[in-house]
Protein backbone atom coordinates (compact mmCIF):
# COMPACT_ATOMS: atom_id res chain seq x y z
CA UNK A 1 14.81 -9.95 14.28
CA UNK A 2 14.13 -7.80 11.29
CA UNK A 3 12.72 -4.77 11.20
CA UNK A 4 10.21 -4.00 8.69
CA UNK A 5 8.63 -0.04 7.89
CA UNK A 6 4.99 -0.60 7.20
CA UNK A 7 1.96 1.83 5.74
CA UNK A 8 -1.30 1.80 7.84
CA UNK A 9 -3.90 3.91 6.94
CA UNK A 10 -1.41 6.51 5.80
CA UNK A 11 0.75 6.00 8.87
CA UNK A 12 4.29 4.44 8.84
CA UNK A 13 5.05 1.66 11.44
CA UNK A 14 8.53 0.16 12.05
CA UNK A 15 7.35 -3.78 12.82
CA UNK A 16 9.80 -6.29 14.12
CA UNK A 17 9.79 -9.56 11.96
CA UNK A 18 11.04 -12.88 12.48
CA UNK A 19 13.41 -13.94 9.49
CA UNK A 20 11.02 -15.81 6.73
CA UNK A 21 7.96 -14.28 8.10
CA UNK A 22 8.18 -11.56 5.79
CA UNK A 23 4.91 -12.29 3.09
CA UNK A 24 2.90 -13.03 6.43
CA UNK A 25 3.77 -9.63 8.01
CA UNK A 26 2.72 -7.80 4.66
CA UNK A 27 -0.43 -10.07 4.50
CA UNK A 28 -1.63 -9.24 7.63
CA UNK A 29 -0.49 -5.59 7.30
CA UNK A 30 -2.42 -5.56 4.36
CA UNK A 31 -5.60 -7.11 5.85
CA UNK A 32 -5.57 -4.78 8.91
CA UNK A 33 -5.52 -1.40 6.46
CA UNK A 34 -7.86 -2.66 4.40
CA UNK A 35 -10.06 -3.08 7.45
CA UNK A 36 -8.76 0.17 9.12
CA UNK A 37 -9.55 2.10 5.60
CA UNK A 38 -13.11 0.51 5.48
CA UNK A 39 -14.00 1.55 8.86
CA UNK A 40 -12.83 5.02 8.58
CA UNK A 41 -14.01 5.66 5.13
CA UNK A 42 -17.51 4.18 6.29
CA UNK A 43 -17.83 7.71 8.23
CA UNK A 44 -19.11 6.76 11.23
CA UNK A 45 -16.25 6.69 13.40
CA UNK A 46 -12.91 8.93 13.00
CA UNK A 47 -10.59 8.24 16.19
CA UNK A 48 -7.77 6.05 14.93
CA UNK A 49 -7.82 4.53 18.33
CA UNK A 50 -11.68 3.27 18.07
CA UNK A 51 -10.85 2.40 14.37
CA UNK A 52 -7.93 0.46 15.16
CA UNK A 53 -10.12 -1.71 18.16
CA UNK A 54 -12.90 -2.08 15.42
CA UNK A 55 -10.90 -3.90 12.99
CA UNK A 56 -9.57 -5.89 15.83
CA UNK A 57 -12.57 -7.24 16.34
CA UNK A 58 -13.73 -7.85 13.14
CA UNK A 59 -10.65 -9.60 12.18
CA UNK A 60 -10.62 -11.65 15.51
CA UNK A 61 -14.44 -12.34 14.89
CA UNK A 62 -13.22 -13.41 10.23
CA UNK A 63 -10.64 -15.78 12.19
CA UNK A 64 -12.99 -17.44 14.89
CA UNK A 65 -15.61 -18.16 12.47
CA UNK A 66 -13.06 -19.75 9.48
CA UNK A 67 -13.81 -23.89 10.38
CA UNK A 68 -10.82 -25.23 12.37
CA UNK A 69 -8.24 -27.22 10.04
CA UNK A 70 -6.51 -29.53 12.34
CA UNK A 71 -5.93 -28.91 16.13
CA UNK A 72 -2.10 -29.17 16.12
CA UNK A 73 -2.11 -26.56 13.30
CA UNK A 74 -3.25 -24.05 15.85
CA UNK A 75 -1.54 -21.90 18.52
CA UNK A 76 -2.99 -22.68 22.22
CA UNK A 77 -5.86 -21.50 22.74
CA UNK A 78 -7.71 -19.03 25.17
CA UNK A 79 -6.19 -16.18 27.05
CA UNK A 80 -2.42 -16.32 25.80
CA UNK A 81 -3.78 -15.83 21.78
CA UNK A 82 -5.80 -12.79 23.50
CA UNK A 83 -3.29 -11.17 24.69
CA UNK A 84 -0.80 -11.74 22.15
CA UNK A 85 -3.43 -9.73 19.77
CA UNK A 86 -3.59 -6.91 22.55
CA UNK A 87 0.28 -6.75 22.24
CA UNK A 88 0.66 -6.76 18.66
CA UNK A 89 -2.38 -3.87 18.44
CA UNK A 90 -0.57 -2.07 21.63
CA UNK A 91 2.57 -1.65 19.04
CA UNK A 92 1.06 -0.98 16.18
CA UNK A 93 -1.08 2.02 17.72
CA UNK A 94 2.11 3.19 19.61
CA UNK A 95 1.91 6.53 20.39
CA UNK A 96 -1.48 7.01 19.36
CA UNK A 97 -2.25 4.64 23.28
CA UNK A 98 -2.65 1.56 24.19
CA UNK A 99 -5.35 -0.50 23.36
CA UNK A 100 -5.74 -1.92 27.33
């Protein structure tokens, strides 16, 4: 696995990445700052922890509501793609706690 120093909301990360998954990483590293940025520039909430869950949400609620394409296109549902998304927050916010 390749490892892969990333900018969120000003912060650096060090993300481990799958070989070829490169432009998906940086996609959704982009997506996640531009909802981490929007939140915090909004004013209304300033703890990078809260921020972080916020745009969790949001961009778990963007992805539920996009119309399903075909069934075998996505990963199993229900707890496992839940917890994944706690992981991948849990290592992103590293130091700064865990989400759970």
């Amino acid at each position: 696995m390749k490892q892969i120093e990333v900018t969120i909301m000003g912060q650096s990360y060090l993300l481990g990445c799958p070989e070829g998954g490169e432009a998906a990483l940086m996609k959704a590293v982009q997506e996640v700052d531009r909802e981490m940025c929007a939140i915090r520039d909004a004013g209304k909430v300033k703890a990078r922890e809260r921020i972080a869950v916020l745009s969790a949400l949001n961009l778990a609620y963007a992805l539920a509501e996009r119309p399903a394409a075909t069934p075998a296109a996505h990963a199993p549902a229900g707890g496992a793609d839940i917890d994944a998304l706690v992981r991948r927050i849990d290592s992103v916010l590293g130091e700064d706690g865990r989400l759970l």
